[in-house]
C-alpha atoms as a PDB file:
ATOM      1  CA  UNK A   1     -48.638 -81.436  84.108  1.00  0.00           C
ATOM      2  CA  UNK A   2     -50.101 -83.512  81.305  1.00  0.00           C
ATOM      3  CA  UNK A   3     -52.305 -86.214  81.163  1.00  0.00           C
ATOM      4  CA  UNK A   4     -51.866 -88.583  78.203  1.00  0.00           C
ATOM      5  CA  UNK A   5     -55.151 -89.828  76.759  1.00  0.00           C
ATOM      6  CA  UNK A   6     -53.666 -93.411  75.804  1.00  0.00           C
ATOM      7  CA  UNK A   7     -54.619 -96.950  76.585  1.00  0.00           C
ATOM      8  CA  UNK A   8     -50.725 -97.027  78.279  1.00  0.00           C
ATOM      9  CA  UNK A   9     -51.210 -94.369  80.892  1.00  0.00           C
ATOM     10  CA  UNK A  10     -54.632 -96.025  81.396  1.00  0.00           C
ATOM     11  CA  UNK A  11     -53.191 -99.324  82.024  1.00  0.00           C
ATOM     12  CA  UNK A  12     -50.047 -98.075  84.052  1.00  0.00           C
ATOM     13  CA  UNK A  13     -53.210 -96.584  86.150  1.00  0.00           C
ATOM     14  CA  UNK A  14     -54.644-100.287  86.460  1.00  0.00           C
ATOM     15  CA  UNK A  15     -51.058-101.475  87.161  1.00  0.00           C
ATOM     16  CA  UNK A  16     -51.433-103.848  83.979  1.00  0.00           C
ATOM     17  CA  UNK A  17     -48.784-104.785  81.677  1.00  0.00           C
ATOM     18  CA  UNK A  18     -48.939-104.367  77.881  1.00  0.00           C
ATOM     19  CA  UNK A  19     -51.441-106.375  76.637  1.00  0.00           C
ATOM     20  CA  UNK A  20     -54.961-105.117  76.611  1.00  0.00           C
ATOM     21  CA  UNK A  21     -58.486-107.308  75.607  1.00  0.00           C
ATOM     22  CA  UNK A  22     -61.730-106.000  74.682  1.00  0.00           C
ATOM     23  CA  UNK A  23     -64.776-107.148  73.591  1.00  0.00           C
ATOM     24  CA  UNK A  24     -66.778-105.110  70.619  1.00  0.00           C
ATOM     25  CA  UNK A  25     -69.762-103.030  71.445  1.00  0.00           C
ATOM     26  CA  UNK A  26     -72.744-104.893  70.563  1.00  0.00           C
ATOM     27  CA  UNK A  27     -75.164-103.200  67.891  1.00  0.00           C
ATOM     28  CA  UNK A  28     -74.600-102.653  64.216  1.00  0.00           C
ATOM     29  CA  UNK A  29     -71.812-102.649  62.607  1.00  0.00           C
ATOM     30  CA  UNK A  30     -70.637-101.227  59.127  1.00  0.00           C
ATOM     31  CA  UNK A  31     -67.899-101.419  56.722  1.00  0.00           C
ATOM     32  CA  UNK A  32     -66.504 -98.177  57.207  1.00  0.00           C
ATOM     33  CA  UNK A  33     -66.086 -97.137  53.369  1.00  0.00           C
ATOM     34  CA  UNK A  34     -69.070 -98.180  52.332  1.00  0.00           C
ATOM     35  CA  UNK A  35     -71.446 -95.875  54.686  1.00  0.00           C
ATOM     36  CA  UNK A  36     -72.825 -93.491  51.650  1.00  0.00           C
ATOM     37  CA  UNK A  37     -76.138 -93.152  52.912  1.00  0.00           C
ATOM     38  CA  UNK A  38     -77.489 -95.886  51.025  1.00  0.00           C
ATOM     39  CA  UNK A  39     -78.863 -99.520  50.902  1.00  0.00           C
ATOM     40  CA  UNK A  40     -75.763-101.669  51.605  1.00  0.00           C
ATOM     41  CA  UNK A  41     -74.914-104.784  53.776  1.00  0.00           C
ATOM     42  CA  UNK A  42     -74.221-104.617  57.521  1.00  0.00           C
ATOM     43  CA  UNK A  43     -74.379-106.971  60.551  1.00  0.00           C
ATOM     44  CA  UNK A  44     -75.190-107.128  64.411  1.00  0.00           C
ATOM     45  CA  UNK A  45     -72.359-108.209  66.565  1.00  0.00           C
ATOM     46  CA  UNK A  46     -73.236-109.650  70.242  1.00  0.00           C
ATOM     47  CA  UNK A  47     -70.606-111.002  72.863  1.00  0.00           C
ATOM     48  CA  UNK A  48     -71.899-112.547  75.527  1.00  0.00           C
ATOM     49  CA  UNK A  49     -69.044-114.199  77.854  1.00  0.00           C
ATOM     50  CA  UNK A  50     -66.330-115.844  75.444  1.00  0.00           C
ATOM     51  CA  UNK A  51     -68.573-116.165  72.393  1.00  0.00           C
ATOM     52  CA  UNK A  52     -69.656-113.675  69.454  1.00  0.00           C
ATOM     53  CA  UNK A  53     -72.270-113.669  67.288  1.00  0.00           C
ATOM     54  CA  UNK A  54     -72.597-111.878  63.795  1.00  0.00           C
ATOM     55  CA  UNK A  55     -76.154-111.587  61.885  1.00  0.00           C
ATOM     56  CA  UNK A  56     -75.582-109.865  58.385  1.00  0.00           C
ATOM     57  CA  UNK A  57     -77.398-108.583  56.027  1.00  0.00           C
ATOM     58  CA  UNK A  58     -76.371-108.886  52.461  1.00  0.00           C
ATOM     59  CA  UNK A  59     -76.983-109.676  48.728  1.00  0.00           C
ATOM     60  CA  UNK A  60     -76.502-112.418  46.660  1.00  0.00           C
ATOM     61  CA  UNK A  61     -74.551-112.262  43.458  1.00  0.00           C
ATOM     62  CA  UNK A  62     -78.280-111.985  41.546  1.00  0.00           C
ATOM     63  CA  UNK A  63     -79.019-108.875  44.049  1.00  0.00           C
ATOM     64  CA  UNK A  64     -81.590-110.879  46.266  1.00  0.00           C
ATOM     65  CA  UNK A  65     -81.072-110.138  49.637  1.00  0.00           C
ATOM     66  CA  UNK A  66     -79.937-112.591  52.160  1.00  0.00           C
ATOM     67  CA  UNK A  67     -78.656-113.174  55.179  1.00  0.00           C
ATOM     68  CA  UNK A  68     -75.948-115.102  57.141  1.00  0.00           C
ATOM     69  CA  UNK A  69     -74.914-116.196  60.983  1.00  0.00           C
ATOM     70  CA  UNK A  70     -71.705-116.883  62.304  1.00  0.00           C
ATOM     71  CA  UNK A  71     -70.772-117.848  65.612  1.00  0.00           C
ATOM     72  CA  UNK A  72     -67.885-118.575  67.808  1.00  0.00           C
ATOM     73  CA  UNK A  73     -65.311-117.746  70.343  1.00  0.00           C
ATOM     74  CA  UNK A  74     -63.422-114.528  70.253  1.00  0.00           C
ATOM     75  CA  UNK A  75     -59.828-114.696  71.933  1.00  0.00           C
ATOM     76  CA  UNK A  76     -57.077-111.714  72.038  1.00  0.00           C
ATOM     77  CA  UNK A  77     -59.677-109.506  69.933  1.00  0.00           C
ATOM     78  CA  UNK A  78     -59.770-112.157  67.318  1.00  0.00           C
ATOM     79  CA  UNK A  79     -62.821-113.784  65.940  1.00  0.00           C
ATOM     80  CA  UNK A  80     -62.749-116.584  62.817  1.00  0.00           C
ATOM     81  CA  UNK A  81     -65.596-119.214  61.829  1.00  0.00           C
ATOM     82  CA  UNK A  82     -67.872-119.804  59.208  1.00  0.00           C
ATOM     83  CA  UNK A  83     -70.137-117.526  57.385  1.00  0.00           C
ATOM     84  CA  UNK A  84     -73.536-119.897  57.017  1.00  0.00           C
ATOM     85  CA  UNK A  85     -76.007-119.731  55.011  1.00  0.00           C
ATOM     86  CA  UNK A  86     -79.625-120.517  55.709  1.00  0.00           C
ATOM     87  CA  UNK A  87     -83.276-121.201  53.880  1.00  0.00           C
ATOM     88  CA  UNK A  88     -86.689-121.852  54.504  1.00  0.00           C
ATOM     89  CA  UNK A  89     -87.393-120.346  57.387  1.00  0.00           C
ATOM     90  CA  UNK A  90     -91.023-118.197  58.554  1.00  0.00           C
ATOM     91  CA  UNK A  91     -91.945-115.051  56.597  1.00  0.00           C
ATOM     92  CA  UNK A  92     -94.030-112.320  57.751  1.00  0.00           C
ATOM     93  CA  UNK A  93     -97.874-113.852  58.553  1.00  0.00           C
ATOM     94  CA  UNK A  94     -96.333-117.081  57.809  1.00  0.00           C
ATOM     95  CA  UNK A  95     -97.057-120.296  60.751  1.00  0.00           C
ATOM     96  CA  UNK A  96     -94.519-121.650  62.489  1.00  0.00           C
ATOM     97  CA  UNK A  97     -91.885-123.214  60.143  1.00  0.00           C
ATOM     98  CA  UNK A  98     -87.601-123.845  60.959  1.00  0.00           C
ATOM     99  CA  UNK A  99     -85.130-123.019  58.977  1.00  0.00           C
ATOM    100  CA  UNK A 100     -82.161-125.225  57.637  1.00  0.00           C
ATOM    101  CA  UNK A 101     -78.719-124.637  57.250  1.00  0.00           C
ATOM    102  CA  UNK A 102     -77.770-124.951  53.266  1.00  0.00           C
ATOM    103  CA  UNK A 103     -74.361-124.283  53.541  1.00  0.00           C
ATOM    104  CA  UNK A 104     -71.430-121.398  54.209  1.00  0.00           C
ATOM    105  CA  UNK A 105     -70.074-118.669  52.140  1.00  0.00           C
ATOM    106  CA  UNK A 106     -66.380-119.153  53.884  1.00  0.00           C
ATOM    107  CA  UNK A 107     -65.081-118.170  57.085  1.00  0.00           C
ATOM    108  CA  UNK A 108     -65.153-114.098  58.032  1.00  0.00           C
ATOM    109  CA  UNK A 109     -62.229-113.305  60.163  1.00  0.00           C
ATOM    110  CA  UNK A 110     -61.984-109.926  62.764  1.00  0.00           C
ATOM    111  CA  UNK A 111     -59.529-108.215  64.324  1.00  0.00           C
ATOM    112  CA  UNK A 112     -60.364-105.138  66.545  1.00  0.00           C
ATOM    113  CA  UNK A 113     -58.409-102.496  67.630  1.00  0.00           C
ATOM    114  CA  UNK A 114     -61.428-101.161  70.120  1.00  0.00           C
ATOM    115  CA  UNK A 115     -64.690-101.529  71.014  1.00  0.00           C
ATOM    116  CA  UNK A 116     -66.089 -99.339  68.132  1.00  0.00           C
ATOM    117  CA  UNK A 117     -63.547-100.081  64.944  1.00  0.00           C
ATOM    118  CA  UNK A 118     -61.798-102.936  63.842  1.00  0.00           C
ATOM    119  CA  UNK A 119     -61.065-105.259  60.588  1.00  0.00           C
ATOM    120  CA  UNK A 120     -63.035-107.884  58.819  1.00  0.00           C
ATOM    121  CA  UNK A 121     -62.340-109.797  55.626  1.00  0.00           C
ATOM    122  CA  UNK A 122     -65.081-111.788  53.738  1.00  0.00           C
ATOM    123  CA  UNK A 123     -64.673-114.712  51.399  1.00  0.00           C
ATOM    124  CA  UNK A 124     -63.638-113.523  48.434  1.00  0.00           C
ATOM    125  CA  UNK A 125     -62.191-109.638  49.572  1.00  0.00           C
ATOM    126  CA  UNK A 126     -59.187-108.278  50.858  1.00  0.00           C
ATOM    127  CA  UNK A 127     -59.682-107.154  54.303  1.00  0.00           C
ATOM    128  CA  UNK A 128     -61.754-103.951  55.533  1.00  0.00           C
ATOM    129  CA  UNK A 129     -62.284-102.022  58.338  1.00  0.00           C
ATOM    130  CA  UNK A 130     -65.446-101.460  60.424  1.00  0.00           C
ATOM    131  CA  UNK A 131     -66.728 -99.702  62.937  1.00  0.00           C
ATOM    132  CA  UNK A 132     -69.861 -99.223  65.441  1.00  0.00           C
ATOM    133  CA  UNK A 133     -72.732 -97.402  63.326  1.00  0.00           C
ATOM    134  CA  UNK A 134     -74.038 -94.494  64.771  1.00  0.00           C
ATOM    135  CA  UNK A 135     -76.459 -92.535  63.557  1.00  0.00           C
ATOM    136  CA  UNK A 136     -77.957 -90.440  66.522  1.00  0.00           C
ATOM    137  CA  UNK A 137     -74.901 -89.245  67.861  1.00  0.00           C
ATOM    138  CA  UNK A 138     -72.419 -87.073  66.379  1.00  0.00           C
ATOM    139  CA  UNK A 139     -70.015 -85.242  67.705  1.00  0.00           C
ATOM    140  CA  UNK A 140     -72.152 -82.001  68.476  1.00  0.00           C
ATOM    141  CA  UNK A 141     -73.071 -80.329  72.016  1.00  0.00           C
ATOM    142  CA  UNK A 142     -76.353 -81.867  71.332  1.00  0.00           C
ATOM    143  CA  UNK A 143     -75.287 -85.154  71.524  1.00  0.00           C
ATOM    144  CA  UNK A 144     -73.945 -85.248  75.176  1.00  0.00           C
ATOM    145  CA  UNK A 145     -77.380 -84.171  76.649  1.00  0.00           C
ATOM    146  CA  UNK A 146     -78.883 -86.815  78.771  1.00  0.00           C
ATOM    147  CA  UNK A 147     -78.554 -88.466  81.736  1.00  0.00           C
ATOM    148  CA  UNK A 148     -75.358 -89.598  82.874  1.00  0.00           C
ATOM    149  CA  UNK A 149     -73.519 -90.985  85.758  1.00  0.00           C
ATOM    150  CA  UNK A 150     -69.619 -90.895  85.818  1.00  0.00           C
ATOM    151  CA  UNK A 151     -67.781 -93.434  87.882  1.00  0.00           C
ATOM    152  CA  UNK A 152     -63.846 -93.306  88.621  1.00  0.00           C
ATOM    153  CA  UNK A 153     -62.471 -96.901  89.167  1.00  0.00           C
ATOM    154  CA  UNK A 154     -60.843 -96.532  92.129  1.00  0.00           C
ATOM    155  CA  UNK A 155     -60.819 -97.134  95.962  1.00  0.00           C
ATOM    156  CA  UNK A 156     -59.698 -93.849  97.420  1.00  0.00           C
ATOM    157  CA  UNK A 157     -62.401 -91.697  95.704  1.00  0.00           C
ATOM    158  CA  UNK A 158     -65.368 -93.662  95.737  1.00  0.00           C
ATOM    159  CA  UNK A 159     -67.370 -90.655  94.428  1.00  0.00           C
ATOM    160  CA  UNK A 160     -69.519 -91.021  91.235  1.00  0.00           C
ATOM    161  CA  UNK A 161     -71.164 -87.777  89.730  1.00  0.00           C
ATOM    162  CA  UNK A 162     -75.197 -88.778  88.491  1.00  0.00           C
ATOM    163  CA  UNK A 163     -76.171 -85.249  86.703  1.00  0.00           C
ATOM    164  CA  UNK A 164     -78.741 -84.575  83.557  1.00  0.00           C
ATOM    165  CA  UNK A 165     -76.541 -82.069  80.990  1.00  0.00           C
ATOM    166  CA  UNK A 166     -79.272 -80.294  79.559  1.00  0.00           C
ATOM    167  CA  UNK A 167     -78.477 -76.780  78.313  1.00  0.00           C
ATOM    168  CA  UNK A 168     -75.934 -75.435  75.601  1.00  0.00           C
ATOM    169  CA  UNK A 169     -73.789 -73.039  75.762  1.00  0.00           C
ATOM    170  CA  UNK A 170     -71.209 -71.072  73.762  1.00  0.00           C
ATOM    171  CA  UNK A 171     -67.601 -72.790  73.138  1.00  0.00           C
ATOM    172  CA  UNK A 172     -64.243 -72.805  74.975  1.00  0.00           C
ATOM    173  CA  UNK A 173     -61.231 -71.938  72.882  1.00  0.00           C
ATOM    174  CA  UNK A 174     -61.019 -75.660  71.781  1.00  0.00           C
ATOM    175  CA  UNK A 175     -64.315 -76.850  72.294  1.00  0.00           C
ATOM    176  CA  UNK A 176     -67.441 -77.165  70.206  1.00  0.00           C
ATOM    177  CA  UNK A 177     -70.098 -75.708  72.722  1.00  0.00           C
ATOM    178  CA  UNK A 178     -70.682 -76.528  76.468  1.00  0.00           C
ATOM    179  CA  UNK A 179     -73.619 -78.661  77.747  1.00  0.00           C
ATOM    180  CA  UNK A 180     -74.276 -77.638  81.366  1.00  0.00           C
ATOM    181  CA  UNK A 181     -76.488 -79.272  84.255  1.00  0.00           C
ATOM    182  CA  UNK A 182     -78.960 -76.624  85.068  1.00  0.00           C
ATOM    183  CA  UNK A 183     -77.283 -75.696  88.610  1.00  0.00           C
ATOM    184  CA  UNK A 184     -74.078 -75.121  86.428  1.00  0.00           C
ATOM    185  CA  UNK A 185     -71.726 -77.066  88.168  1.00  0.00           C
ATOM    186  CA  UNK A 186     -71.364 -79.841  86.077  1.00  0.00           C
ATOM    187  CA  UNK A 187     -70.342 -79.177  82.288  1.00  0.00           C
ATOM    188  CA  UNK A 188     -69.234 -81.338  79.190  1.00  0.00           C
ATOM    189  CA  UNK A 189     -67.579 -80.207  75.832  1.00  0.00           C
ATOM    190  CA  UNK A 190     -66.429 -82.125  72.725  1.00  0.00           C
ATOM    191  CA  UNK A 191     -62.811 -81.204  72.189  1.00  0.00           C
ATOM    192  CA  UNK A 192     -62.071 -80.385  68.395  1.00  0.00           C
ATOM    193  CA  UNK A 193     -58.809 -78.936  68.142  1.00  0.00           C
ATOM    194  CA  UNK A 194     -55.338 -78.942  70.765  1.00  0.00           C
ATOM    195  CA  UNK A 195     -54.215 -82.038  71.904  1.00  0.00           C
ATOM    196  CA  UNK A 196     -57.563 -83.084  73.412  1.00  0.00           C
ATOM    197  CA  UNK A 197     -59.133 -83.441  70.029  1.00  0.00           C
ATOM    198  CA  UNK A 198     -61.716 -86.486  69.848  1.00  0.00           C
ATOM    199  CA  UNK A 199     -62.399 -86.375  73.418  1.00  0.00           C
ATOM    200  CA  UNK A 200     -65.281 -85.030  75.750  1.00  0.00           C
ATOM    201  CA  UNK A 201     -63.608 -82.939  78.418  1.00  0.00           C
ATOM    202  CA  UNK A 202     -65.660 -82.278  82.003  1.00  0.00           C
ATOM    203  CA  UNK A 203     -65.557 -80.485  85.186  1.00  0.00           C
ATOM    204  CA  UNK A 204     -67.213 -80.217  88.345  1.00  0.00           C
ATOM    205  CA  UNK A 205     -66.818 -77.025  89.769  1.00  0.00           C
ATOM    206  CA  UNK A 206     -67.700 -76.031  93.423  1.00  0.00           C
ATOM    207  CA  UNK A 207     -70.016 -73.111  94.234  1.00  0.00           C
ATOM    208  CA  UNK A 208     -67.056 -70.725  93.968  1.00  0.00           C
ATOM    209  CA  UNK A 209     -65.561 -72.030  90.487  1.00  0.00           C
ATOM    210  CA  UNK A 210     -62.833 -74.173  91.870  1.00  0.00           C
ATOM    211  CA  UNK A 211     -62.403 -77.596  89.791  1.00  0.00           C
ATOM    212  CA  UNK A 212     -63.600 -80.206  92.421  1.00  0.00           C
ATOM    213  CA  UNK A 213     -62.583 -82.978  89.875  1.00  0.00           C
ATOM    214  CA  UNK A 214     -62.922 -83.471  86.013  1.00  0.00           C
ATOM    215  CA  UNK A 215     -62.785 -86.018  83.545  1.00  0.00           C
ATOM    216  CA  UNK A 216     -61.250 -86.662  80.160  1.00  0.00           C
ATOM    217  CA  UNK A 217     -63.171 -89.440  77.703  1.00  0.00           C
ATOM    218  CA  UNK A 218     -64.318 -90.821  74.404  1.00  0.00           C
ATOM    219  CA  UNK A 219     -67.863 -92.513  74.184  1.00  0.00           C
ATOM    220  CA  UNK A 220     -69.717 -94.902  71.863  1.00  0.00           C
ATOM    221  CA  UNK A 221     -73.860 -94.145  72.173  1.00  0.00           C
ATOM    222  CA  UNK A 222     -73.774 -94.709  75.387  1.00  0.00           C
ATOM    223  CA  UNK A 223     -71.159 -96.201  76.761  1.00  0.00           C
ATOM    224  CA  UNK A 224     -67.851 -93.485  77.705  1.00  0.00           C
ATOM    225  CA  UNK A 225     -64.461 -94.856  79.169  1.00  0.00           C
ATOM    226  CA  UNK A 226     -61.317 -92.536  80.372  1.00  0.00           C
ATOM    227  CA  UNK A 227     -59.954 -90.597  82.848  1.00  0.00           C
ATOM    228  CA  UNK A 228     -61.080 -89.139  86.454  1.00  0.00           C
ATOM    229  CA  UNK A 229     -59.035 -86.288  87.270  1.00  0.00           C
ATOM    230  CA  UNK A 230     -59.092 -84.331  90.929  1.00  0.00           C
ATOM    231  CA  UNK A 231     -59.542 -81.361  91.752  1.00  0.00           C
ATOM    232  CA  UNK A 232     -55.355 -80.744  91.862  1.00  0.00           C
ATOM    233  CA  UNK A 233     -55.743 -81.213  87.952  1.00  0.00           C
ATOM    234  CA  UNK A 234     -54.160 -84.999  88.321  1.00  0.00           C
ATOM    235  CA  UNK A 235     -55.038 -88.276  86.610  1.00  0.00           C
ATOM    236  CA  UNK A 236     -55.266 -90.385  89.149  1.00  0.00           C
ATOM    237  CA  UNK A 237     -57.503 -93.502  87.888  1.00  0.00           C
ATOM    238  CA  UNK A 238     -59.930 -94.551  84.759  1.00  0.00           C
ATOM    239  CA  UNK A 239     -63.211 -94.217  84.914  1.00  0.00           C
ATOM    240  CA  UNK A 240     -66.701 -95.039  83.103  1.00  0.00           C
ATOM    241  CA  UNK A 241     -68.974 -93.771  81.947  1.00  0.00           C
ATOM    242  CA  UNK A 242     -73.069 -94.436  81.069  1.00  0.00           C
ATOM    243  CA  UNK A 243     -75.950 -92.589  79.729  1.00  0.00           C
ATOM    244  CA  UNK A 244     -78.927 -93.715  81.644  1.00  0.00           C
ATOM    245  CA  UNK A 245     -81.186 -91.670  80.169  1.00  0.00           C
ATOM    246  CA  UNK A 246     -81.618 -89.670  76.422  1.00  0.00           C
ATOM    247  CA  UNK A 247     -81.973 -86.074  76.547  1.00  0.00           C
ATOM    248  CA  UNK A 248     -86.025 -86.242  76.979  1.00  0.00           C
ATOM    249  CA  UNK A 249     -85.327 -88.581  80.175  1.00  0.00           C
ATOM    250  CA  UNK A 250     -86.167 -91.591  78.816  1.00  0.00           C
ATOM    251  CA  UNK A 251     -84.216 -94.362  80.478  1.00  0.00           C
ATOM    252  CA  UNK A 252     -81.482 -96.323  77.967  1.00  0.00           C
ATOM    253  CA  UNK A 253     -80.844 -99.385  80.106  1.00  0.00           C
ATOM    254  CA  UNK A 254     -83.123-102.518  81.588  1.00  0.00           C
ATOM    255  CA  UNK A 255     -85.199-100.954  84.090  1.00  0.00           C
ATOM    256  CA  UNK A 256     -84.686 -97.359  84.791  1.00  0.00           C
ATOM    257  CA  UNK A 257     -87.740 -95.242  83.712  1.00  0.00           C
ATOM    258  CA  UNK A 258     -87.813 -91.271  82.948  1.00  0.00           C
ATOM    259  CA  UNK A 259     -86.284 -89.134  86.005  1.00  0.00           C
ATOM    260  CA  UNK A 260     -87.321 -85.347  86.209  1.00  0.00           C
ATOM    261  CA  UNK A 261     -84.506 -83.098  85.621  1.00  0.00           C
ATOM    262  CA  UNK A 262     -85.515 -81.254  89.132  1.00  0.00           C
ATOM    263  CA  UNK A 263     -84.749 -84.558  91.371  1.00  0.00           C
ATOM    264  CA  UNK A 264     -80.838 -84.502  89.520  1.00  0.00           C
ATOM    265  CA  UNK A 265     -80.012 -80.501  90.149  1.00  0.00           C
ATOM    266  CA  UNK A 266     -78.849 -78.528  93.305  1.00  0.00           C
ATOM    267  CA  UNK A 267     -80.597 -75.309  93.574  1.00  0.00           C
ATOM    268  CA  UNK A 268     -77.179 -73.065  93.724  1.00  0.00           C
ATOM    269  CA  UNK A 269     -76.484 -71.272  90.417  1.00  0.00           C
ATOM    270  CA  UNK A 270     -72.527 -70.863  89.476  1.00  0.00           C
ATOM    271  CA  UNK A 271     -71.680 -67.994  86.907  1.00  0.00           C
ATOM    272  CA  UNK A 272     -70.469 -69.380  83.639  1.00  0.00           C
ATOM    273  CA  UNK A 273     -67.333 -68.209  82.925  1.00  0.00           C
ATOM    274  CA  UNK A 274     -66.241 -70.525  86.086  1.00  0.00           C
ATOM    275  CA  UNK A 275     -66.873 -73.628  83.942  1.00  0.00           C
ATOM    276  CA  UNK A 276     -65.522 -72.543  81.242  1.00  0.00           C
ATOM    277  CA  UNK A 277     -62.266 -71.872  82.539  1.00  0.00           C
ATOM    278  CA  UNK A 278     -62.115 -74.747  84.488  1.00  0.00           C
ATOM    279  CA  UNK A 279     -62.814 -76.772  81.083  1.00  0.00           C
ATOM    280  CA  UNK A 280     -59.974 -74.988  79.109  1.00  0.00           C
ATOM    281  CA  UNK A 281     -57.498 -75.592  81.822  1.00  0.00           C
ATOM    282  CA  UNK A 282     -58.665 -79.160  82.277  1.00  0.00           C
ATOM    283  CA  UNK A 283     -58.267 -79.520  77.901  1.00  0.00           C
ATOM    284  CA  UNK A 284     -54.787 -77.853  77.922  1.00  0.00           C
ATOM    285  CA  UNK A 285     -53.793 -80.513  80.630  1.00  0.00           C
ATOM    286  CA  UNK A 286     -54.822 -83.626  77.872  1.00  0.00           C
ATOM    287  CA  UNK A 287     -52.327 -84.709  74.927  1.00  0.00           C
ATOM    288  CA  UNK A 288     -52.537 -86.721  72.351  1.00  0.00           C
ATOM    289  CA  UNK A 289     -49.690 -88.962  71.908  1.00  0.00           C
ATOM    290  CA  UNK A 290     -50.531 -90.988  69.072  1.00  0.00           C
END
């Protein structure tokens, strides 16, 4: 059996039809082509609701910097309004002092085709695409340690998994390196080659090595979406998925504070190999069919 990693199998899940809406993950954004490693121009993007906002950072013609805010109401993963420009407002150890609106550079228009990468023209250019900086998370073992808690979207497993992946381990045949929970029954892999390439692959395993469910999923900092598969090996809803805490513990959300590793683990130990064939077989079962 295979399980398709596409928005369609996803949404035949939900029961949905065809169309799908999202909103873009707020935090800072970048022209794609232009992320060298040096000084450039970016912007924050915020949706609250309906509405986005956009606060960029940019240079003027003469190479002062400046800055510009645009707000509005985002619609079928389209966003369109004007660019404005603004003066006079407080500088550092400056007193209390507004600024005023001087005028607009032109409307900036976006289309996204997810939550992390999309389009955006700019007065005056052709269009460009963007995408979701990140620059603390590539796609290494390393970056999957942390808290996390997985949740499957459905009402016939309600069954979420809250574990800390804390040690690394070698690879699976298509994998870049396990990161286990320190009982070893929950493990996590970055897919780089076979037809789950780009996604983070996980298992649960029971004391014994059988799967007792999985999931398939790509993330954004903290923030995962994708599959929950049980422990027969079949997709059988979406799921989420959340990093509540960074690999030293500290929490990433609103309120939750540093948990000790001990209060997350189960004191049974599971051999290794276990995982890691329950990780293969769970990779071989995910294609690509883009």
């Amino acid at each position: 059996m295979k399980i398709f990693k596409t928005l369609a199998v996803v949404g035949a899940l939900l029961g949905a039809g065809t169309a799908y809406a999202f909103m873009p993950q707020a935090g800072t954004w970048i022209v794609t082509s232009e992320n060298n490693g040096q000084p450039g121009r970016g912007f924050g993007l915020d949706v609250q609701e309906t509405t986005l906002v956009m606060q960029m950072y940019a240079y003027e013609a003469n190479g002062n910097p400046t800055f510009y805010l645009s707000a509005g109401a985002i619609s079928n993963n389209r966003f369109s309004a004007p660019l404005n420009e603004y003066r006079g407002g407080r500088h550092l150890g400056g007193g209390d002092r507004s600024g005023t609106q001087t005028g607009t550079a032109g409307n900036v228009s976006m289309r996204f085709e997810s939550g992390t990468k999309g389009y955006i023209t700019f007065p005056g250019e052709p269009e460009k695409e963007i995408s979701r900086y990140n620059f603390a998370y590539s796609a290494s073992p390393a970056s999957l340690r942390g808290i996390w808690l997985f949740s499957p979207l459905n009402t016939t497993t309600p069954t979420s998994d809250f574990v800390q992946l804390s040690s690394i381990h070698s690879a699976t045949a298509d994998g870049n390196g396990l990161v286990m929970s320190t009982d070893g029954r929950m493990g996590c892999e970055h897919q780089v080659s076979g037809g789950a390439a780009g996604t983070v692959v996980c298992a649960r395993i029971t004391t014994t090595g059988k799967l007792e469910r999985g999931y398939s999923f790509t993330y954004s900092v903290n923030d995962g979406e994708g599959i929950y598969i049980n422990g027969a090996g079949s997709a059988t809803s979406i799921a989420v998925m959340r990093r509540l805490g960074n690999a030293a513990g500290t929490g990433t959300g609103v309120l939750i504070k540093n948990k000790a590793e001990s209060e997350l683990s189960d004191a049974a130990q599971v051999d290794m190999e276990s995982m890691r064939t329950q990780i293969e077989a769970l990779a071989a079962q995910v294609q690509d069919t883009k």
